[in-house]
C-alpha atoms as a PDB file:
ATOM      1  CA  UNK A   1       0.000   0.000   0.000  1.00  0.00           C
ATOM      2  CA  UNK A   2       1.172   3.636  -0.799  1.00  0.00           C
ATOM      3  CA  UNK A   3       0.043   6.805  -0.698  1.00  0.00           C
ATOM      4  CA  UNK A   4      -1.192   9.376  -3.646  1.00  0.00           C
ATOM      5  CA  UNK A   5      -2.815  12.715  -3.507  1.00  0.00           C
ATOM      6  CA  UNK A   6      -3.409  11.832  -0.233  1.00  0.00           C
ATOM      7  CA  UNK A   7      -5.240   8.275  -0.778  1.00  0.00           C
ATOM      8  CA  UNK A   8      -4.125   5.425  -0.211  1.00  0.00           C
ATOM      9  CA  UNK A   9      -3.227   2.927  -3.082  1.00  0.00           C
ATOM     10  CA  UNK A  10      -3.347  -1.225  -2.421  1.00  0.00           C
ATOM     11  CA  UNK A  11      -1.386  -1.769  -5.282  1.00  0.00           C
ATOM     12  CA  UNK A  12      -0.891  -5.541  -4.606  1.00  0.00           C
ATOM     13  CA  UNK A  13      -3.342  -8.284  -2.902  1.00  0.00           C
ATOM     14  CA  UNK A  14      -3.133 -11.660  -1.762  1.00  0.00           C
ATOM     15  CA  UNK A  15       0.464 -12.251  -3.794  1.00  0.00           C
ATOM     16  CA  UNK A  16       2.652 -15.374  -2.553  1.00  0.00           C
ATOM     17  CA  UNK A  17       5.292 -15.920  -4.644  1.00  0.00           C
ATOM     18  CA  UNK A  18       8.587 -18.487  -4.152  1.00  0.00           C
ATOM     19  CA  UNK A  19      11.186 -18.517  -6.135  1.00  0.00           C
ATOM     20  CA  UNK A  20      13.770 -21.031  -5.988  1.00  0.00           C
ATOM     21  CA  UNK A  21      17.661 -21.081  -7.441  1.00  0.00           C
ATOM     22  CA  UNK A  22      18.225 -21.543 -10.879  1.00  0.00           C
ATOM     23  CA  UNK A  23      14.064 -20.811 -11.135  1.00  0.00           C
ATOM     24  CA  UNK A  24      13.161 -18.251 -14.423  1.00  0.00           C
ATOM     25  CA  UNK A  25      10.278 -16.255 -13.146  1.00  0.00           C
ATOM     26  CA  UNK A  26       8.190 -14.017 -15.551  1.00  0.00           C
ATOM     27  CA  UNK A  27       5.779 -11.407 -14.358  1.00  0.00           C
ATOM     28  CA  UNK A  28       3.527 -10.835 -17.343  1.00  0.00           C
ATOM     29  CA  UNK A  29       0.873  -7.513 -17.558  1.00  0.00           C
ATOM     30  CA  UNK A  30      -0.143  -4.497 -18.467  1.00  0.00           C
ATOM     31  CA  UNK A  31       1.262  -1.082 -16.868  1.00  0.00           C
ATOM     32  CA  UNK A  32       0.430  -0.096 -13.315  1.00  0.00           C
ATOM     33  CA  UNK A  33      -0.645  -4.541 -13.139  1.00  0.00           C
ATOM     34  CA  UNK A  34       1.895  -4.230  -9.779  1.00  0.00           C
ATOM     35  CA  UNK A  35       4.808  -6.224 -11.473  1.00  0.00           C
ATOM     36  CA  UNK A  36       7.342  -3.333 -10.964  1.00  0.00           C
ATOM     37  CA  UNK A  37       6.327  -3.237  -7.460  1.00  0.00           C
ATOM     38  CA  UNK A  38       6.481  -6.777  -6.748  1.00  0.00           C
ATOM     39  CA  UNK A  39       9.919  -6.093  -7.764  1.00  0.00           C
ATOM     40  CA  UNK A  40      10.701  -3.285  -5.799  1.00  0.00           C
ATOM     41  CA  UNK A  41       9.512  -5.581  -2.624  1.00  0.00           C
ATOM     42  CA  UNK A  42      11.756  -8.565  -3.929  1.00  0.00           C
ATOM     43  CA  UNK A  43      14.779  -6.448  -4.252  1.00  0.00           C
ATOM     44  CA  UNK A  44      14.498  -4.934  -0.857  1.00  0.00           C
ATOM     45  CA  UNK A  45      13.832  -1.158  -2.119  1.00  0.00           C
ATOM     46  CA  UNK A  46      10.116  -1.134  -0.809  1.00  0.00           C
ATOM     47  CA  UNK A  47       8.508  -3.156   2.247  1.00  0.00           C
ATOM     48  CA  UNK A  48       4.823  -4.502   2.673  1.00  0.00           C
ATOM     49  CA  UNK A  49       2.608  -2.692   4.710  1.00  0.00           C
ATOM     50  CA  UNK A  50       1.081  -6.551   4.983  1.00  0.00           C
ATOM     51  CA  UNK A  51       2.915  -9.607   4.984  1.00  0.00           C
ATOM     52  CA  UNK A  52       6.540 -10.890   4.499  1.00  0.00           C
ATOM     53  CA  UNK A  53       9.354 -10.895   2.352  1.00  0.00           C
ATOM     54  CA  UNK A  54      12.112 -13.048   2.460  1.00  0.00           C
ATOM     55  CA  UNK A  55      15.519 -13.209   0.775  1.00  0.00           C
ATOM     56  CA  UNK A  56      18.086 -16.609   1.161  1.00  0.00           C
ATOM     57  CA  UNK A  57      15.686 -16.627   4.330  1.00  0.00           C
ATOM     58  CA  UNK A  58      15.892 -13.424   5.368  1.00  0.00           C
ATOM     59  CA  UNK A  59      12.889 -11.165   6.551  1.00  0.00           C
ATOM     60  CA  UNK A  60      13.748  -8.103   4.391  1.00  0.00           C
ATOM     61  CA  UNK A  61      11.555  -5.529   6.483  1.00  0.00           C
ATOM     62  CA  UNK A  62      13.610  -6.665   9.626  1.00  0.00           C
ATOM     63  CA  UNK A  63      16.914  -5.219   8.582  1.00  0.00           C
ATOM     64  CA  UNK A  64      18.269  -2.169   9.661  1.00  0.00           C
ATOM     65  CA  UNK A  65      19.732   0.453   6.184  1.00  0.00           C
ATOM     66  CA  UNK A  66      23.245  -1.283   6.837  1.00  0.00           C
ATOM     67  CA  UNK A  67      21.911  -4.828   6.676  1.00  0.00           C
ATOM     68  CA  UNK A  68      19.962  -3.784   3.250  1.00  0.00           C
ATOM     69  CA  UNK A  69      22.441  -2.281   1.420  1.00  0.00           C
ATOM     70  CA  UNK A  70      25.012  -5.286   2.794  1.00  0.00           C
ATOM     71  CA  UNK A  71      21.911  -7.664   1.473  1.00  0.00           C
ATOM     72  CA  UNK A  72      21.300  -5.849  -1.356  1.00  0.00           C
ATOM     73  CA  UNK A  73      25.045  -5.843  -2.732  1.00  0.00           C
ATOM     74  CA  UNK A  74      25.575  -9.100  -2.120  1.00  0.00           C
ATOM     75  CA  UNK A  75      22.676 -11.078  -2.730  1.00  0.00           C
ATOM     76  CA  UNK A  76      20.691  -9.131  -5.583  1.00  0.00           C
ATOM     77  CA  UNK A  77      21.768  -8.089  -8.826  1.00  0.00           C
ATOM     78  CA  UNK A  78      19.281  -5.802 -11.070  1.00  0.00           C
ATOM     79  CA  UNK A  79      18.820  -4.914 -14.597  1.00  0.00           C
ATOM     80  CA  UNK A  80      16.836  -2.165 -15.462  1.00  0.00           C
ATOM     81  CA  UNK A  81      15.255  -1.098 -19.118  1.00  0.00           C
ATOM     82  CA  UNK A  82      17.134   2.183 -19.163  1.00  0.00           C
ATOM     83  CA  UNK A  83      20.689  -0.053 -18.463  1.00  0.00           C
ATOM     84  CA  UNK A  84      21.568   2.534 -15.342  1.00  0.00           C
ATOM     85  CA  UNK A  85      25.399   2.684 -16.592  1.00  0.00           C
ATOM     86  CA  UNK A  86      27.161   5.988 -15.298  1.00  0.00           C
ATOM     87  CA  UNK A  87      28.123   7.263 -18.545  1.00  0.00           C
ATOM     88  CA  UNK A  88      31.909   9.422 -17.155  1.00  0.00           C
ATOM     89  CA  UNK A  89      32.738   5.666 -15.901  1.00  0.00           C
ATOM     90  CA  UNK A  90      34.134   3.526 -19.205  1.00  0.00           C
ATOM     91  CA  UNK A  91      32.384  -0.420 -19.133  1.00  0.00           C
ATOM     92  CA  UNK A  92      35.020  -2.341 -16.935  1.00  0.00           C
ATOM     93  CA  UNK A  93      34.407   0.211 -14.498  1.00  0.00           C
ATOM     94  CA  UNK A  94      30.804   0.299 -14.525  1.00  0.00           C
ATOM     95  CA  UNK A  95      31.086  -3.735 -14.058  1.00  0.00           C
ATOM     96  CA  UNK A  96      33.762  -3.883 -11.335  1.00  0.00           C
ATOM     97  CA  UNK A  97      31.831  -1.112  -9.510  1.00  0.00           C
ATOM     98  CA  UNK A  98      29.655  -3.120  -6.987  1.00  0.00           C
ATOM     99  CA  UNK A  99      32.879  -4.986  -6.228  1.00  0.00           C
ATOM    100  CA  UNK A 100      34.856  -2.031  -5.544  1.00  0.00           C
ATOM    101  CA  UNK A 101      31.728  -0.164  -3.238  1.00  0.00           C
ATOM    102  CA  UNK A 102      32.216  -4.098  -1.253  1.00  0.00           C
ATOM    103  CA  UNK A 103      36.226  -3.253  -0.963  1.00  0.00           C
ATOM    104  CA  UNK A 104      37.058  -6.687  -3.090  1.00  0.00           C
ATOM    105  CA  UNK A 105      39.296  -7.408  -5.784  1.00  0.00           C
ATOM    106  CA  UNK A 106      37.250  -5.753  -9.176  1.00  0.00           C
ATOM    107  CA  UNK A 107      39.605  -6.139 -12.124  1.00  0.00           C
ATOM    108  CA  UNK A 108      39.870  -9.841 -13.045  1.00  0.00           C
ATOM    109  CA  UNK A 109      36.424 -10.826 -11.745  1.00  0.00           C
ATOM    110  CA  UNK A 110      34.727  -8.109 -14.064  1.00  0.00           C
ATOM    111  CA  UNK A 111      36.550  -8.858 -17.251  1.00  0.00           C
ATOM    112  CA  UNK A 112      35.689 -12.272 -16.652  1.00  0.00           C
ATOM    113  CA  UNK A 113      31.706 -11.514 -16.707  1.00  0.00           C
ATOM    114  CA  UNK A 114      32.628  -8.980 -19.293  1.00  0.00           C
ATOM    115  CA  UNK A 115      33.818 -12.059 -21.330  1.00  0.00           C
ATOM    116  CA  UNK A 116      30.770 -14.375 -20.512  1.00  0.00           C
ATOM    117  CA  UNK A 117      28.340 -11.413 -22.245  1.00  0.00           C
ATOM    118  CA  UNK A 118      30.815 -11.056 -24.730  1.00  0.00           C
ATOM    119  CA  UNK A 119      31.527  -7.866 -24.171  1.00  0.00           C
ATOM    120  CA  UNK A 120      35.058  -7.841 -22.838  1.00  0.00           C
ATOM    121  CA  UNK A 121      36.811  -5.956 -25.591  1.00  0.00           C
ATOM    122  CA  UNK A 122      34.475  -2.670 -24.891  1.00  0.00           C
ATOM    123  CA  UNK A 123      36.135  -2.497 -21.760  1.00  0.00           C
ATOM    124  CA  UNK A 124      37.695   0.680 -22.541  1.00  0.00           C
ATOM    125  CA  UNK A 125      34.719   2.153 -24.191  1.00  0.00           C
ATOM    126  CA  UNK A 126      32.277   4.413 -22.676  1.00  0.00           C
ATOM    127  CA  UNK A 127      28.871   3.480 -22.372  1.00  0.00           C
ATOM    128  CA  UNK A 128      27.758   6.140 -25.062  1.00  0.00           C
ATOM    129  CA  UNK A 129      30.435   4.510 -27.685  1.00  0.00           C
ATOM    130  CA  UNK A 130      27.720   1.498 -26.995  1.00  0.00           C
ATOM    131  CA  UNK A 131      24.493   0.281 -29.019  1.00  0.00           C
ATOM    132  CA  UNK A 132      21.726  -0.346 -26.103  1.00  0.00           C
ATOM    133  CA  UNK A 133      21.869  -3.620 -26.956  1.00  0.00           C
ATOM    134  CA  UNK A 134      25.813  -4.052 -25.889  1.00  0.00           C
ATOM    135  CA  UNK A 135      24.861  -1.466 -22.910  1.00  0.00           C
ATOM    136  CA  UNK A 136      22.226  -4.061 -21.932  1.00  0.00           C
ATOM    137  CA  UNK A 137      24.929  -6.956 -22.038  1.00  0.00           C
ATOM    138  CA  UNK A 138      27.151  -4.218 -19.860  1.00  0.00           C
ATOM    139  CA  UNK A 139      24.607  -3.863 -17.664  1.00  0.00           C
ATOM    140  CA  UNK A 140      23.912  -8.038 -17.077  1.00  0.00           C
ATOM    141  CA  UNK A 141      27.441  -8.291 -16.507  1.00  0.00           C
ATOM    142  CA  UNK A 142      27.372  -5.788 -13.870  1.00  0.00           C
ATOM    143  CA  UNK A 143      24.653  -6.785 -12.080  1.00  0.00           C
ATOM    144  CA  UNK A 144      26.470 -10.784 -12.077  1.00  0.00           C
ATOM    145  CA  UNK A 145      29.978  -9.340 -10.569  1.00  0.00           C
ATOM    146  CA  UNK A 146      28.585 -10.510  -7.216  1.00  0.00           C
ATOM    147  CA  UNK A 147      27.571 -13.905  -7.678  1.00  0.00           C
ATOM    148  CA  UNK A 148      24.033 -12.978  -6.598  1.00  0.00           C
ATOM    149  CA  UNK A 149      21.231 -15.506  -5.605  1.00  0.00           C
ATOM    150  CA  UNK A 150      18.573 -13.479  -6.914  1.00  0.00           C
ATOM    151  CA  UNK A 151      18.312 -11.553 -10.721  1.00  0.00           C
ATOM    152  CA  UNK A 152      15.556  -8.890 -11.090  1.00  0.00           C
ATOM    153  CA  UNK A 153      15.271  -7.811 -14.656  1.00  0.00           C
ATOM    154  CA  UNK A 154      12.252  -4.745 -15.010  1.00  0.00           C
ATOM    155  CA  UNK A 155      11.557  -4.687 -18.671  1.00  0.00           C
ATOM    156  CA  UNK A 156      15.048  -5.466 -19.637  1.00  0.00           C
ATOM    157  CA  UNK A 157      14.336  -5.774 -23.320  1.00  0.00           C
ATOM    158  CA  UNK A 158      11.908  -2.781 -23.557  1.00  0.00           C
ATOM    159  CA  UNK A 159      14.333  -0.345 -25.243  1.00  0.00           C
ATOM    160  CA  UNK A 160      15.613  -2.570 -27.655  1.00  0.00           C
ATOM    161  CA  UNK A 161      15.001  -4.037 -30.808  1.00  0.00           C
ATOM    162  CA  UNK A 162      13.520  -8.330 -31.465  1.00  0.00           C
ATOM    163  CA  UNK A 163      16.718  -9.259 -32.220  1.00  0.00           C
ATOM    164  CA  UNK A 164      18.633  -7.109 -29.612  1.00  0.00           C
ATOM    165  CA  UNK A 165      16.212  -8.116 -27.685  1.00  0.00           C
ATOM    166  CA  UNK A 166      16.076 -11.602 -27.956  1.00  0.00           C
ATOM    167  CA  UNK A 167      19.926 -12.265 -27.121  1.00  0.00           C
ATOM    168  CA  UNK A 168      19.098 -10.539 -23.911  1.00  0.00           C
ATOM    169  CA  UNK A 169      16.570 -13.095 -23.104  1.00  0.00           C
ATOM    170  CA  UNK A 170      18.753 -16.034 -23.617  1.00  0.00           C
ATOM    171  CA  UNK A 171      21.427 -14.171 -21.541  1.00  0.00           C
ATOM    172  CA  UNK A 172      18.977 -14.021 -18.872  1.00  0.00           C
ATOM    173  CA  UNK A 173      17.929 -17.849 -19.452  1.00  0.00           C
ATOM    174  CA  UNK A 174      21.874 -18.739 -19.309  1.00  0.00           C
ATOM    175  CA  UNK A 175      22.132 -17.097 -15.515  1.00  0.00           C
ATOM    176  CA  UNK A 176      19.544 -19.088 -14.407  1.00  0.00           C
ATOM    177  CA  UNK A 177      20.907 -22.402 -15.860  1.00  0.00           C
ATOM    178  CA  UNK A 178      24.428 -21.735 -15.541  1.00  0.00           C
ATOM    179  CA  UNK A 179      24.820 -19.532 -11.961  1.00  0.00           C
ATOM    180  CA  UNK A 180      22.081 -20.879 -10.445  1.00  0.00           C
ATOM    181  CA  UNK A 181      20.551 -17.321  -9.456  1.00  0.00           C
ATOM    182  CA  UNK A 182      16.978 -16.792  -8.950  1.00  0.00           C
ATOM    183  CA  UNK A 183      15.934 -14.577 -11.996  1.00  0.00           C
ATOM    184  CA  UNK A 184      12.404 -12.609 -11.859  1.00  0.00           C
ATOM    185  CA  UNK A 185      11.399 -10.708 -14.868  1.00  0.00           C
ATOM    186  CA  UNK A 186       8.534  -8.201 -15.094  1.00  0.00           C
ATOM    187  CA  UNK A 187       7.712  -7.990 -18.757  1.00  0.00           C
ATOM    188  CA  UNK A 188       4.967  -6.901 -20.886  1.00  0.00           C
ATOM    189  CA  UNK A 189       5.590  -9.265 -23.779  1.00  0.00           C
ATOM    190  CA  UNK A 190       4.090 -13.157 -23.956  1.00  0.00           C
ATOM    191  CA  UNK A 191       7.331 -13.482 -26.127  1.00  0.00           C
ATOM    192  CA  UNK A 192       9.761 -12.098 -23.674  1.00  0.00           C
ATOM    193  CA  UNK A 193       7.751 -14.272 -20.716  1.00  0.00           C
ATOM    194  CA  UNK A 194       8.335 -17.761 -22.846  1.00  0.00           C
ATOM    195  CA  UNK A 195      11.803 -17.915 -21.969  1.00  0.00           C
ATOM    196  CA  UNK A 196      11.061 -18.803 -18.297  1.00  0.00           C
ATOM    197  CA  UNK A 197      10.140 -21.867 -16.752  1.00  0.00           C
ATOM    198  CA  UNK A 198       7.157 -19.611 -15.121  1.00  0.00           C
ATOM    199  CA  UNK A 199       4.835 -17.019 -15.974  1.00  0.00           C
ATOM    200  CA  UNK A 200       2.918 -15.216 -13.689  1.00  0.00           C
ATOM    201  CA  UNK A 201       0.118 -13.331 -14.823  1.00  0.00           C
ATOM    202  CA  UNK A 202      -0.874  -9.787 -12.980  1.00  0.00           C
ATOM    203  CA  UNK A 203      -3.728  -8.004 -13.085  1.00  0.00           C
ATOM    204  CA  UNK A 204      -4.444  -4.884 -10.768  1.00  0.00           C
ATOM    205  CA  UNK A 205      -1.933  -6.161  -8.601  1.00  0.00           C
ATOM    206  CA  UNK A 206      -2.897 -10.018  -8.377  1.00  0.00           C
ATOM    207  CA  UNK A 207      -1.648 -13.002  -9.643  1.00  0.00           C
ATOM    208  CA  UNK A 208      -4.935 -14.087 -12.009  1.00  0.00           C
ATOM    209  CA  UNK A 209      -3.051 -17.319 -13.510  1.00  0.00           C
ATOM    210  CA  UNK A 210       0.495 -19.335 -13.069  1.00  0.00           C
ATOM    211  CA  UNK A 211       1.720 -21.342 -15.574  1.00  0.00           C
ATOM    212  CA  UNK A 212       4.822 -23.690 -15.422  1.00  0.00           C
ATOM    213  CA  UNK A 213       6.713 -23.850 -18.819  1.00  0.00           C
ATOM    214  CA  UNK A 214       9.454 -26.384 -17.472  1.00  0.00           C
END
């Protein structure tokens, strides 16, 4: 629940969602359905006003702001539509950046999900040198440099192109096959959802239908 114009907003009901590792989770509807929010609450950057979230077992709204952003950096990686790079820092810096804000070793372990995106030899470049497509890819490897249990991807193929589009998706399939992570996906597109092993259909902020593609 949140507050508008001074009203107050139940913007999801009755939701219960689990997500397990290596588990593809698309959230499928229209705008304003409650997907983005449902991600905001899985990624520890909003809190019920109801009920409980948990991440790796923890109770997210019983964490003090240290304990979140500690949570947060280490357990979570996001991908946004608009990729989120800082565009004065060049790629390898953008990637090795949540490393460096945890005071660990950056260089080696960001070229090396640089090279998993395929991406590693616009390491120099800055972000604007990039197509959104290969900012994208910049952006998954970023949000991989901590080995994160959980993925959460808000309409990460929204600015781009099928085809662009499309090798995002299978990037995005890959993590949750190959790392194991937890990936969530709030998507528009029936396409876009078909690459998970579960959709989730929302509509004014319930789940209406589940289906299990794997």
């Amino acid at each position: 629940m949140y507050a508008t114009a001074g009203a107050a907003v139940l913007a999801l009901r009755d939701v219960s969602l689990d997500v397990e590792a290596g588990e593809f989770v698309a959230l499928v509807g229209r705008s304003g359905c409650g997907k983005s929010t449902l991600l905001n609450l899985c990624g520890a950057i909003d809190f019920p006003s109801e009920g409980v979230v948990r991440i790796d077992g923890q109770v997210t709204s019983a964490l003090g702001d240290t304990e979140l952003t500690r949570l947060r950096r280490a357990k979570i990686g996001f991908i946004f539509q608009s990729f989120q790079l800082i565009h004065t820092l060049s790629v390898i810096e953008n990637v090795e950046l949540p490393l460096l804000l945890a005071r660990r070793k950056a260089r080696e372990t960001a070229f090396e999900r640089l090279r998993w995106v395929e991406m590693e030899e616009y390491a120099g470049r800055l972000p604007h040198q990039l197509s959104g497509g290969q900012q994208q890819r910049v952006a998954i490897a970023r949000a991989l440099v901590n080995d994160p249990r959980l993925i959460l991807a808000d309409e990460p193929t929204g600015n781009l192109d099928t085809t662009t589009g499309e090798i995002v998706l299978r990037l995005l399939r890959r993590i949750a096959d190959e790392f194991q992570s937890a990936v969530v996906m709030a998507t528009h597109s029936a396409d876009s959802a078909s690459f998970a092993d579960q959709i989730v259909q929302m509509r004014d902020g319930r789940m209406v239908h589940e289906a299990i593609l794997r």
